[in-house]
N, C-alpha and C. Protein backbone atom coordinates (compact mmCIF):
# COMPACT_ATOMS: atom_id res chain seq x y z
N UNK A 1 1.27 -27.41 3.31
CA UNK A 1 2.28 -26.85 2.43
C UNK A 1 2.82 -25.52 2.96
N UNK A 2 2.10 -24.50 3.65
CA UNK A 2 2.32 -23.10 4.31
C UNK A 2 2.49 -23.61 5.36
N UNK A 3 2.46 -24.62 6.23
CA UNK A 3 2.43 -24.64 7.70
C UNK A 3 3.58 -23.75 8.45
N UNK A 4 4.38 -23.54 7.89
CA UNK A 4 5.50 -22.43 8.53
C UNK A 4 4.95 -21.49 8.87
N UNK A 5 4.66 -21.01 7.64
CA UNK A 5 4.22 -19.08 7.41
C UNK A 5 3.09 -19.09 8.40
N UNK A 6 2.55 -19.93 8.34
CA UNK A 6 0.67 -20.15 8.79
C UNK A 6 1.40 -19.85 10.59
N UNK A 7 2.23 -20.91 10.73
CA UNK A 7 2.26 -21.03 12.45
C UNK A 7 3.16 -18.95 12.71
N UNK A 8 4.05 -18.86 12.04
CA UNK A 8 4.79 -17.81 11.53
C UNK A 8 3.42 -16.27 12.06
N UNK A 9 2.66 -16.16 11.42
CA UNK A 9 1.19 -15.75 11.13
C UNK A 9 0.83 -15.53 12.84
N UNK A 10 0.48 -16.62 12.67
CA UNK A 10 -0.49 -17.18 14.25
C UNK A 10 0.35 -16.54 15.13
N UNK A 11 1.53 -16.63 15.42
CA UNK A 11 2.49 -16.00 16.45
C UNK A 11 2.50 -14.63 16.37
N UNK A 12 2.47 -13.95 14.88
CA UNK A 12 2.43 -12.30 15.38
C UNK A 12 0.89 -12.03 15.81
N UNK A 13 0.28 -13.02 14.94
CA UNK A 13 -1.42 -12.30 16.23
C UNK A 13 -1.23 -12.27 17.21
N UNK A 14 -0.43 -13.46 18.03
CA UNK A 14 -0.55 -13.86 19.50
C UNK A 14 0.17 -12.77 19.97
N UNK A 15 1.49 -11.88 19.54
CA UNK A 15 1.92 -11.37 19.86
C UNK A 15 1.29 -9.60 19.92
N UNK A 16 0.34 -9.32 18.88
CA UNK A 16 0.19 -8.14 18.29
C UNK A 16 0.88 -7.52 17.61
N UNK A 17 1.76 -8.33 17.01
CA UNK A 17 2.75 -7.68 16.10
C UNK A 17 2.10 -7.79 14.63
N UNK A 18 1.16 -7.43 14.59
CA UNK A 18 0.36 -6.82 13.21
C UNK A 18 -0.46 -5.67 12.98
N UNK A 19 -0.38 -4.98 11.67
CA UNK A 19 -1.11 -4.12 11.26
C UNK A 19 -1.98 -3.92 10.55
N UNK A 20 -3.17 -3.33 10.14
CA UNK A 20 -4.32 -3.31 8.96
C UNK A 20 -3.87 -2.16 8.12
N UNK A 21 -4.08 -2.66 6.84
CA UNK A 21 -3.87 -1.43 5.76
C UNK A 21 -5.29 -0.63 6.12
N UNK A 22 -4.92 0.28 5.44
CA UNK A 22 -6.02 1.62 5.59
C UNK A 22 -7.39 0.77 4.53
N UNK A 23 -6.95 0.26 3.75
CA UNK A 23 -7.64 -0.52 2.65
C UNK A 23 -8.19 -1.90 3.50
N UNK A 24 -7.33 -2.50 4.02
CA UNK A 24 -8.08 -3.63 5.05
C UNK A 24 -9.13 -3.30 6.28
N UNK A 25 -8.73 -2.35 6.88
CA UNK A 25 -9.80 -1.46 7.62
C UNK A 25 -10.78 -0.84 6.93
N UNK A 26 -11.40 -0.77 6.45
CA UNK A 26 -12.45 0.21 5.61
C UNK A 26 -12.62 -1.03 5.00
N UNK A 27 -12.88 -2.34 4.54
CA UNK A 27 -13.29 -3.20 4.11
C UNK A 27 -13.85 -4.10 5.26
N UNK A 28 -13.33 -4.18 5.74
CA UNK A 28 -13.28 -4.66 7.40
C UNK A 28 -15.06 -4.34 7.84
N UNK A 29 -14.78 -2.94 8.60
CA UNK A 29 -16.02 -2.32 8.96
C UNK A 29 -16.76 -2.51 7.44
N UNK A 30 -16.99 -2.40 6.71
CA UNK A 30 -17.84 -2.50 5.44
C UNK A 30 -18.58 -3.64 5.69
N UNK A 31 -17.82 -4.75 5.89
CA UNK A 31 -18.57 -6.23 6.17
C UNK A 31 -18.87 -6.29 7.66
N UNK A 32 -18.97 -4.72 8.43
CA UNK A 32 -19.41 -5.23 9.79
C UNK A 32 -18.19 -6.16 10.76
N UNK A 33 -17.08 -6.03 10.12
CA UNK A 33 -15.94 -7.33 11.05
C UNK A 33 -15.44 -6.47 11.87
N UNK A 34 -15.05 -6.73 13.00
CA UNK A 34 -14.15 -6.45 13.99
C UNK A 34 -12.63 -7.16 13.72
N UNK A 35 -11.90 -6.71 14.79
CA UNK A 35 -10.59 -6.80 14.70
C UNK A 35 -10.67 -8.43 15.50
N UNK A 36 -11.45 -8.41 15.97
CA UNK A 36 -11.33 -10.08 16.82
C UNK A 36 -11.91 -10.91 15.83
N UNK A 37 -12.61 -10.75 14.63
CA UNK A 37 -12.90 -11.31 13.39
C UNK A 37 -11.91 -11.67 12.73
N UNK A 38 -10.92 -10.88 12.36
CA UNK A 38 -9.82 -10.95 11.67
C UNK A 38 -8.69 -11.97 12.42
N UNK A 39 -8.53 -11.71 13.74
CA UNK A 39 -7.45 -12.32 14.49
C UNK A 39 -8.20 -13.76 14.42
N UNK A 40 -9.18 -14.17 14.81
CA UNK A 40 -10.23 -15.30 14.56
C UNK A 40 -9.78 -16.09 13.21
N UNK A 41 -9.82 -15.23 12.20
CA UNK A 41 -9.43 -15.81 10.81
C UNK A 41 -8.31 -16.35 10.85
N UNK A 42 -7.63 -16.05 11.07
CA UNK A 42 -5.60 -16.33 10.91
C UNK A 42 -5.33 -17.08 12.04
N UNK A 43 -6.28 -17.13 13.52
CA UNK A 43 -5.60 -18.42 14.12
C UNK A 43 -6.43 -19.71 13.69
N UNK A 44 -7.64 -19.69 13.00
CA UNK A 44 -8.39 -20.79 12.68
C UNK A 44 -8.60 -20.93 11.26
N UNK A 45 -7.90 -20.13 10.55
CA UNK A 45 -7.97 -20.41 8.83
C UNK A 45 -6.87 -21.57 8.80
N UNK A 46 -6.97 -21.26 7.10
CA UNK A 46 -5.82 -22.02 6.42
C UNK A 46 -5.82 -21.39 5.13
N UNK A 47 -3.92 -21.68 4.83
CA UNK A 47 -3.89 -20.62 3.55
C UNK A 47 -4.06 -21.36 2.04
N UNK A 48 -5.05 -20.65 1.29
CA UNK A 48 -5.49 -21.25 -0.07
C UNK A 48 -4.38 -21.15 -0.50
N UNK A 49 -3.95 -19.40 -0.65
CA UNK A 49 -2.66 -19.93 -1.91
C UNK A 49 -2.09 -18.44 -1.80
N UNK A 50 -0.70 -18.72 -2.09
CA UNK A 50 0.23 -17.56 -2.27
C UNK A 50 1.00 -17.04 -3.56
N UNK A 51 0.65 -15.71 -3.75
CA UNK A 51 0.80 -14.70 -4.34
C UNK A 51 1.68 -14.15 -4.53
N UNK A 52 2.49 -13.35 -5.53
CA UNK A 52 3.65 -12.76 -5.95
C UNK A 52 2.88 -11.48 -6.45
N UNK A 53 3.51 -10.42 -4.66
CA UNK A 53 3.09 -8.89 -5.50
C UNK A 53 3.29 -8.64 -7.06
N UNK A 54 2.63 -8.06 -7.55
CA UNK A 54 3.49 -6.69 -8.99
C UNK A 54 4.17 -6.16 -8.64
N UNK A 55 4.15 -4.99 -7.55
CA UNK A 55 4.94 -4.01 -7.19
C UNK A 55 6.20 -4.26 -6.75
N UNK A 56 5.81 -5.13 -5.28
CA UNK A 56 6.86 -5.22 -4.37
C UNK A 56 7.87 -6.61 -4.83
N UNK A 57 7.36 -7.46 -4.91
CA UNK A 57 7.51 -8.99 -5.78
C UNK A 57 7.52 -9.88 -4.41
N UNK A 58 6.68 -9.18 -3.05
CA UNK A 58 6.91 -9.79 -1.94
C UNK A 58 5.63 -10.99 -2.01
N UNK A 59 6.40 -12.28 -0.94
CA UNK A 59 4.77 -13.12 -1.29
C UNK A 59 3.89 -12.59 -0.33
N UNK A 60 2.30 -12.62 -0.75
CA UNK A 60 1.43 -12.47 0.20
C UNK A 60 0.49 -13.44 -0.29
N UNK A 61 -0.26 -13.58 0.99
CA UNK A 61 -0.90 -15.30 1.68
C UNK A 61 -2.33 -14.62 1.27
N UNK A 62 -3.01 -15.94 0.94
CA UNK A 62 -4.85 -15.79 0.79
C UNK A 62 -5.17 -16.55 1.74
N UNK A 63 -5.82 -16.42 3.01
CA UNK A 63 -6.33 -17.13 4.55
C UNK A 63 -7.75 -17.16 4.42
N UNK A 64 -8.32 -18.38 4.60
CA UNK A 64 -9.81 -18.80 4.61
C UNK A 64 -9.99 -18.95 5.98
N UNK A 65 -11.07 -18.50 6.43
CA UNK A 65 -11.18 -19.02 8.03
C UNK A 65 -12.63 -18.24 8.60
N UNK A 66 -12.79 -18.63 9.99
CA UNK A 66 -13.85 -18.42 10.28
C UNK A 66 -14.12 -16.77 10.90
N UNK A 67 -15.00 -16.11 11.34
CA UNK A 67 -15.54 -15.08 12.03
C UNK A 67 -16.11 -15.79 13.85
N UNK A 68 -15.77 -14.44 14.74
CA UNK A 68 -16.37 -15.14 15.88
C UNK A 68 -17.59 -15.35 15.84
N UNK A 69 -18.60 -15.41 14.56
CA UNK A 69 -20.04 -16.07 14.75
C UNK A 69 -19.83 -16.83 14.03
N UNK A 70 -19.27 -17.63 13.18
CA UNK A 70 -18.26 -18.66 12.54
C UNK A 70 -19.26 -18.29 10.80
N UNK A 71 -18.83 -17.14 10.50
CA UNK A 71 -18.99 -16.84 9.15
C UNK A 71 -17.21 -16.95 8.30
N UNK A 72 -18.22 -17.48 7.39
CA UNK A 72 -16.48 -17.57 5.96
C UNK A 72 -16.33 -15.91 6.33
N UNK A 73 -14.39 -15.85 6.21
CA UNK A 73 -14.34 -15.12 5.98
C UNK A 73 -12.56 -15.03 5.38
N UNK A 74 -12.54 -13.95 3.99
CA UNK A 74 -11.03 -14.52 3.50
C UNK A 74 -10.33 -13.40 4.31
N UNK A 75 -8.97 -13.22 4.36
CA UNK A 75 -7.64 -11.87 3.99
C UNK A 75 -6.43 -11.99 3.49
N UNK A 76 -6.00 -11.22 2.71
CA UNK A 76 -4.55 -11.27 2.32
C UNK A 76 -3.78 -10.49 2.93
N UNK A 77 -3.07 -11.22 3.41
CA UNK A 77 -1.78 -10.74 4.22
C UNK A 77 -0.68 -11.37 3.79
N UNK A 78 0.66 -10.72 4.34
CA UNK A 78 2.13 -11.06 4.02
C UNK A 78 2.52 -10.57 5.43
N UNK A 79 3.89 -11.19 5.45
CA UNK A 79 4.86 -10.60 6.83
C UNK A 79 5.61 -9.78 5.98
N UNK A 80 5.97 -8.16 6.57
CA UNK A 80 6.62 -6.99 6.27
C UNK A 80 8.31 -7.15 6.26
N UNK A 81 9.07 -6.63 5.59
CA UNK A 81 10.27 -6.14 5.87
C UNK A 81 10.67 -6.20 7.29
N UNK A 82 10.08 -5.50 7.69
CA UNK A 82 10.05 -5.39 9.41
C UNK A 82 10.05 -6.61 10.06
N UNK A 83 8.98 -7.46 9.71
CA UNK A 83 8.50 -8.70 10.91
C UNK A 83 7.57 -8.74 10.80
N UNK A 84 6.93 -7.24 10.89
CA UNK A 84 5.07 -7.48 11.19
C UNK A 84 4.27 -8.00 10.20
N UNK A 85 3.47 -8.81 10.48
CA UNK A 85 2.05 -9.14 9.77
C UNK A 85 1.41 -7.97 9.11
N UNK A 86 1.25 -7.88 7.83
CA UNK A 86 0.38 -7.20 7.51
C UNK A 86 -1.23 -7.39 6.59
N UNK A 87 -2.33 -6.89 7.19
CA UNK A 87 -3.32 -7.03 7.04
C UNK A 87 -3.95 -6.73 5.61
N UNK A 88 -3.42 -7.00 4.16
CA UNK A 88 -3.50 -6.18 3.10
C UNK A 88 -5.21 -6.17 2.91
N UNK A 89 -5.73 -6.80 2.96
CA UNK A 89 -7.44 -6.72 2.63
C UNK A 89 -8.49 -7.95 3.63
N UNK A 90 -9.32 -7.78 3.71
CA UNK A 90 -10.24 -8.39 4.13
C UNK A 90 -11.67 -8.79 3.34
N UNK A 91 -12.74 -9.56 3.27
CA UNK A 91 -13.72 -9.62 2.33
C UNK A 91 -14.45 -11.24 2.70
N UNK A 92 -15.79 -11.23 2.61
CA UNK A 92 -16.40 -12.01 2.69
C UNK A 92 -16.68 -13.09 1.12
N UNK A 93 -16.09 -14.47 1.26
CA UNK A 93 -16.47 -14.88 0.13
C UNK A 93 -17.78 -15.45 0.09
């Protein structure tokens, strides 16, 4: 049903055209994840389900996927105004 956004996604990892919120980083290290954890997630997840900010009313994506020691691991992200991927949170379910 996301396969766009999803492949969409996958291409700014490949590219590095993404960022971590200050809030996704500090959750991140909390669970011990690295940044190759995260990139791990989004080329080998899949998205549960999408979201309609409060604030912004922009959609952002819920991504299930693995860790490079193949632990669950979720994040919510959206693509920015800009283009870029952004990393809104990270968290182990």
């Amino acid at each position: 049903m996301f396969d766009r956004i999803l492949k969409e996604m996958r291409d700014k990892i490949r590219k590095l055209e993404y960022i971590m919120t200050i809030h996704a980083d500090d959750e991140m290290n909390d669970d011990c994840l690295t940044i190759f954890d995260i990139e791990r997630c989004v080329l080998t997840g899949r998205i549960l389900e999408r979201q309609k900010d409060k604030d912004t009313s922009e959609w952002k994506y819920r991504i299930n996927g693995q860790t490079l020691s193949d632990n669950e691991v979720e994040i919510v992200a959206k693509i920015s105004p800009t283009g870029k991927l952004v990393i809104i949170t990270v968290y182990m379910p």
